[in-house]
N, C-alpha and C. Protein backbone atom coordinates (compact mmCIF):
# COMPACT_ATOMS: atom_id res chain seq x y z
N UNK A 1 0.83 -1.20 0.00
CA UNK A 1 0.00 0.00 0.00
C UNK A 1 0.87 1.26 0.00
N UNK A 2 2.07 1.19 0.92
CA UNK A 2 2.74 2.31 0.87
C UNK A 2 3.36 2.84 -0.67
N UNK A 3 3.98 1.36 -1.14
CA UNK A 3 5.02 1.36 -2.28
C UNK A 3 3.34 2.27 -3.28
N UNK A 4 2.45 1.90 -3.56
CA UNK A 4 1.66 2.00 -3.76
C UNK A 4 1.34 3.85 -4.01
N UNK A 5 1.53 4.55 -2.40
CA UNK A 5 1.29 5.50 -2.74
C UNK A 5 2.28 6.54 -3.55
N UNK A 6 3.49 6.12 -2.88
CA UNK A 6 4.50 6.62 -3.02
C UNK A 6 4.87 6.91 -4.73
N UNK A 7 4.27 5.42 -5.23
CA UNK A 7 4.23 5.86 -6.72
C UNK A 7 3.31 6.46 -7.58
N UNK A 8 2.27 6.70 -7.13
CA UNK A 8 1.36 7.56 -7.46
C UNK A 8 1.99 8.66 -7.18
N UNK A 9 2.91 9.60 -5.61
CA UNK A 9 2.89 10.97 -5.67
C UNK A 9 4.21 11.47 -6.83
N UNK A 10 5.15 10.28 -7.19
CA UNK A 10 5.90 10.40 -7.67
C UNK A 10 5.72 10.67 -9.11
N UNK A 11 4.67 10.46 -9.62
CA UNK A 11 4.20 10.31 -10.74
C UNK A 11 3.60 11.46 -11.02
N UNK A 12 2.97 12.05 -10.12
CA UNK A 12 2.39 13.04 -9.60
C UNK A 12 3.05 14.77 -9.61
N UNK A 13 3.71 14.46 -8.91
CA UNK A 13 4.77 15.21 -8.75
C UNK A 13 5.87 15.86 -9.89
N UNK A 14 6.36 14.47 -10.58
CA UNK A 14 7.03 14.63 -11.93
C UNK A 14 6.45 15.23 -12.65
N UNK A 15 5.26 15.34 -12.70
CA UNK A 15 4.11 16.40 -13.69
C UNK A 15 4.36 17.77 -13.45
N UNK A 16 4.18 17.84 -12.39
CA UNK A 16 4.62 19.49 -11.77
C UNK A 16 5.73 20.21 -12.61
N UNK A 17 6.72 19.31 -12.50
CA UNK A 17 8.05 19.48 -13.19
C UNK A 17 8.26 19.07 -14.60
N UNK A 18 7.52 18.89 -15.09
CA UNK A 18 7.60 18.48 -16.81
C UNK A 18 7.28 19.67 -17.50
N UNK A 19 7.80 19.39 -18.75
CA UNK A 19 7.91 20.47 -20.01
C UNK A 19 6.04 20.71 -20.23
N UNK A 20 5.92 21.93 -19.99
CA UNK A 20 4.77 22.70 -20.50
C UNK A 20 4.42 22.81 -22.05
N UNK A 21 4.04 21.96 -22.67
CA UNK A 21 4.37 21.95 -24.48
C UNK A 21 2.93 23.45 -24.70
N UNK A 22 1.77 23.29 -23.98
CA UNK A 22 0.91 24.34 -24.49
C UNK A 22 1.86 25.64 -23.79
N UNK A 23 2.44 25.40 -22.78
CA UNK A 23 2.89 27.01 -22.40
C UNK A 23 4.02 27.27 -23.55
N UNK A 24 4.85 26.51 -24.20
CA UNK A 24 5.84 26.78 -25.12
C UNK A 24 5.46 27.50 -26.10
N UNK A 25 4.14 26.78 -26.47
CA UNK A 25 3.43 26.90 -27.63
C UNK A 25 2.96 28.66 -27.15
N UNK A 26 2.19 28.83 -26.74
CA UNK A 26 2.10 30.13 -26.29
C UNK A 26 2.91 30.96 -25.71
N UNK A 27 4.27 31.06 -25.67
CA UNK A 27 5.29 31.58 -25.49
C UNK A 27 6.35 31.61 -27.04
N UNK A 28 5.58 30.89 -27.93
CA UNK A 28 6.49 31.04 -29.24
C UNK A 28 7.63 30.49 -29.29
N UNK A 29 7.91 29.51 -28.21
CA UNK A 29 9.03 29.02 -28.32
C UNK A 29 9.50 27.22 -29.00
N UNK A 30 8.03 27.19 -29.27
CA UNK A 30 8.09 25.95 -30.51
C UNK A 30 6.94 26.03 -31.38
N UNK A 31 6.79 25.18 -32.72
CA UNK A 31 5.85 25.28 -33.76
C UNK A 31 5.88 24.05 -34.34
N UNK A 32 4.58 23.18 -34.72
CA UNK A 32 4.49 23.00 -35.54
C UNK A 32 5.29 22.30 -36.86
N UNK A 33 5.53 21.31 -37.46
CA UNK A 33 6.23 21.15 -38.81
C UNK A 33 5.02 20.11 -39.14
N UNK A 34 5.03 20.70 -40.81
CA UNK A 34 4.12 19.63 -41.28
C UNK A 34 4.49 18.20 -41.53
N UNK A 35 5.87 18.25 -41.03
CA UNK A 35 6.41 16.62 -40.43
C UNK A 35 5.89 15.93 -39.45
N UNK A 36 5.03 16.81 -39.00
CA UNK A 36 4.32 15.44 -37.29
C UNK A 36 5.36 16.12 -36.10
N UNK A 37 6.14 16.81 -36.02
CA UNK A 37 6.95 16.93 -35.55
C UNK A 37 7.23 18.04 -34.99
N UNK A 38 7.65 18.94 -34.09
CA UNK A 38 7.97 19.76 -33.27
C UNK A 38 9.38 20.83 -33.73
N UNK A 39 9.20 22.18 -34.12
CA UNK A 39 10.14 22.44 -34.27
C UNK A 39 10.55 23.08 -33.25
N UNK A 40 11.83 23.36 -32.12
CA UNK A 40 12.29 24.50 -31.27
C UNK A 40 12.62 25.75 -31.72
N UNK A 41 12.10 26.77 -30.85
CA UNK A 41 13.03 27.46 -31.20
C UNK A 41 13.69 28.79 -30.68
N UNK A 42 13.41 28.30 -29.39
CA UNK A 42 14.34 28.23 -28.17
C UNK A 42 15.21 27.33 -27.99
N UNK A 43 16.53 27.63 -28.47
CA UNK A 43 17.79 26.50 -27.47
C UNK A 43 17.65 25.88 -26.11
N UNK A 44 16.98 26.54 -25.33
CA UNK A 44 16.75 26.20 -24.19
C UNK A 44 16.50 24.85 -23.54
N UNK A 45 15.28 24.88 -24.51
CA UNK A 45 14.24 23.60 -24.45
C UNK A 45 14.48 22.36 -25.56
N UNK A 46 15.49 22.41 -26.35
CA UNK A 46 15.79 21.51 -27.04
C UNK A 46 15.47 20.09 -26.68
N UNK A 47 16.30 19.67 -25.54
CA UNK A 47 16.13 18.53 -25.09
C UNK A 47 14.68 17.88 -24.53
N UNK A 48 14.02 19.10 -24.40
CA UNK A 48 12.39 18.56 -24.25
C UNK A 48 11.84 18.25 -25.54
N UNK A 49 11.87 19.06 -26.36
CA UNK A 49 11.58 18.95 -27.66
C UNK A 49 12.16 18.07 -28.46
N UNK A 50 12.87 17.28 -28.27
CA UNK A 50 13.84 16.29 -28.84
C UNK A 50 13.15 14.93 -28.06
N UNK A 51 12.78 14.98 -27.26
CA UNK A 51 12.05 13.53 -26.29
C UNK A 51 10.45 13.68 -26.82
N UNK A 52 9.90 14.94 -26.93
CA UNK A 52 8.36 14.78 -27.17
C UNK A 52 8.92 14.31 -28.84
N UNK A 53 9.77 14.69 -29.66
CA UNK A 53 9.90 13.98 -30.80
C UNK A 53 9.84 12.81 -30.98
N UNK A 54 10.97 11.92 -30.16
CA UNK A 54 11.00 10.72 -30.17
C UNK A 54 9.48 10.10 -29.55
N UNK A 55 9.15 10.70 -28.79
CA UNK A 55 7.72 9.68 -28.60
C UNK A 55 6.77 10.07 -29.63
N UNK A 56 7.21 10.83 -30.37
CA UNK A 56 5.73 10.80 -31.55
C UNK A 56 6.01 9.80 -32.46
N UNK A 57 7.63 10.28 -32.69
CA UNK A 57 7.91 9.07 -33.83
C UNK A 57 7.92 7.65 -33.24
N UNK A 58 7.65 7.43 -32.28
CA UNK A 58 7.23 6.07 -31.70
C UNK A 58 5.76 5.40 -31.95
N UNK A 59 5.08 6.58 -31.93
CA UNK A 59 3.43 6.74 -31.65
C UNK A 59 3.70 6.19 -33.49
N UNK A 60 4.13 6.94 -33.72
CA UNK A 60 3.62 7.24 -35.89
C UNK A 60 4.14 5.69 -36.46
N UNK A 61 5.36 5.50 -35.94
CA UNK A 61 5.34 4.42 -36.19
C UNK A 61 4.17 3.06 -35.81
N UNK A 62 3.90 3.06 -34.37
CA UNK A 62 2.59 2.12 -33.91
C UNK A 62 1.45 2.11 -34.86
N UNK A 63 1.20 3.50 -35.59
CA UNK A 63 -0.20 3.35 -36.21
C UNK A 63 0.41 3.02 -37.59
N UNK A 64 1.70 3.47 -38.58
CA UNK A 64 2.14 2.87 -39.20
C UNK A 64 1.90 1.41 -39.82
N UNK A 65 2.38 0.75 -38.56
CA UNK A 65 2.77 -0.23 -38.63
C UNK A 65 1.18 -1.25 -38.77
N UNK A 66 0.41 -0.64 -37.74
CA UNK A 66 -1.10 -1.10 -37.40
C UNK A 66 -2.24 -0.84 -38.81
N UNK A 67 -1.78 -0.48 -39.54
CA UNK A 67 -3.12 0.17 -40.87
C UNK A 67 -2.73 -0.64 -41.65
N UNK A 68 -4.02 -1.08 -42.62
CA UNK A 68 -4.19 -1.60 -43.37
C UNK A 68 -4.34 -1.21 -44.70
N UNK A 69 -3.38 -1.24 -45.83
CA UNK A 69 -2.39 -1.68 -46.01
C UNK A 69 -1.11 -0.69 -45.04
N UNK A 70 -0.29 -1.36 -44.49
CA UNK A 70 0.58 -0.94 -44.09
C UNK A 70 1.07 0.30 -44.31
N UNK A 71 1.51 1.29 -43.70
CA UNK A 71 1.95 2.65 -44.24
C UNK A 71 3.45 2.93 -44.35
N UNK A 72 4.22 3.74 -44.41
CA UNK A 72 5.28 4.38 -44.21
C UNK A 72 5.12 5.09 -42.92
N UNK A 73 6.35 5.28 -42.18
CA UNK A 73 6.84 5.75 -40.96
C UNK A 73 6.17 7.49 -41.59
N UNK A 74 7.20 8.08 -43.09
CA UNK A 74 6.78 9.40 -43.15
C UNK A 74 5.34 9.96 -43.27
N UNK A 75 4.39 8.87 -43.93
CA UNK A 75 2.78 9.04 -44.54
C UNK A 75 2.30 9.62 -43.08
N UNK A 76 2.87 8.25 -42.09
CA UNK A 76 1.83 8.48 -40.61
C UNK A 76 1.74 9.94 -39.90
N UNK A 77 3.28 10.34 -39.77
CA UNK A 77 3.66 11.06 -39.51
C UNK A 77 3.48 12.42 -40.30
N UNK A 78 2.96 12.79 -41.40
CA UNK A 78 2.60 13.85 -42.71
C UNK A 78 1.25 13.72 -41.84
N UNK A 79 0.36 12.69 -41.83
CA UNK A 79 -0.81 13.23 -41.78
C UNK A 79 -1.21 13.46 -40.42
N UNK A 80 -0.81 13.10 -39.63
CA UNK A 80 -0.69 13.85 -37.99
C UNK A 80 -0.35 15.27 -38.01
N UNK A 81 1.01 15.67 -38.97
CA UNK A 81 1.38 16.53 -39.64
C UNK A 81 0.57 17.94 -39.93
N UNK A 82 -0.38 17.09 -40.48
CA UNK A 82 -1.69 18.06 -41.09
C UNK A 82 -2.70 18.43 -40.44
N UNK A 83 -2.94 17.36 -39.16
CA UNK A 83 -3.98 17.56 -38.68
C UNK A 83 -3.40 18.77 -37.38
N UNK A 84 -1.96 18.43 -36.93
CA UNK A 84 -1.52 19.29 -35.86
C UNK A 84 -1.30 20.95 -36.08
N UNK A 85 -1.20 21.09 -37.69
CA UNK A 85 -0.74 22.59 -38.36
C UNK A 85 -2.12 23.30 -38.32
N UNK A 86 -2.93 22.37 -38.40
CA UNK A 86 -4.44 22.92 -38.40
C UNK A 86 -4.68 23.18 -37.50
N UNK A 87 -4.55 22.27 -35.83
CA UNK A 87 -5.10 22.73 -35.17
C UNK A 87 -4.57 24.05 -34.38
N UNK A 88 -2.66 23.97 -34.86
CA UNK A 88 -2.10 24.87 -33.90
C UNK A 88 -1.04 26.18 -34.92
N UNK A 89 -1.47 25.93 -36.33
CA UNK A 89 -0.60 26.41 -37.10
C UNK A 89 0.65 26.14 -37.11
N UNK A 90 1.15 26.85 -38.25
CA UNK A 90 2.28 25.72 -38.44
C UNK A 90 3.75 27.10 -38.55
N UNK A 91 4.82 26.29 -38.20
CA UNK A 91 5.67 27.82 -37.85
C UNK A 91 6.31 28.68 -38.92
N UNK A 92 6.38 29.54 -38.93
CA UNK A 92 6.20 30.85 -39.52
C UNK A 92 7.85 31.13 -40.11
């Protein structure tokens, strides 16, 4: 029960401290690529922006891989692409 809670506040907690992607976004300090993909552009935050990358291209690949007929890594990733420029524009 303890181990229990302990990992819940930890989990919890780590949130507190994680990369703000809507505050970035509204601070102009990332955008958008019609790659599926995140551009920086703030040095700052690179390394956040470089990890939310890799988990998309993880994600793009899963549905990739999952569709029928099979897709390309770039297709999945273009049309996430499209749908993300739309919703958040795409950088300038």
């Amino acid at each position: 029960m303890k181990t229990t809670i302990l990992v819940l506040f930890l989990f919890s907690s780590f949130s507190l401290f994680a990369f703000d992607l809507e505050v970035a976004r509204s601070q102009n300090k990332v955008c958008e690529e019609p790659t599926g993909y995140l551009k920086t552009l703030d040095p700052a935050i690179k390394a956040d922006v470089d990890e939310i990358n890799t988990k998309r291209k993880q994600k793009y690949q899963e549905v990739a891989t999952a569709a029928q007929p099979q897709q390309e890594l770039s297709v999945a990733a273009a049309l996430m692409g499209k749908k993300l420029v739309e919703k958040y524009g795409a950088c300038k």
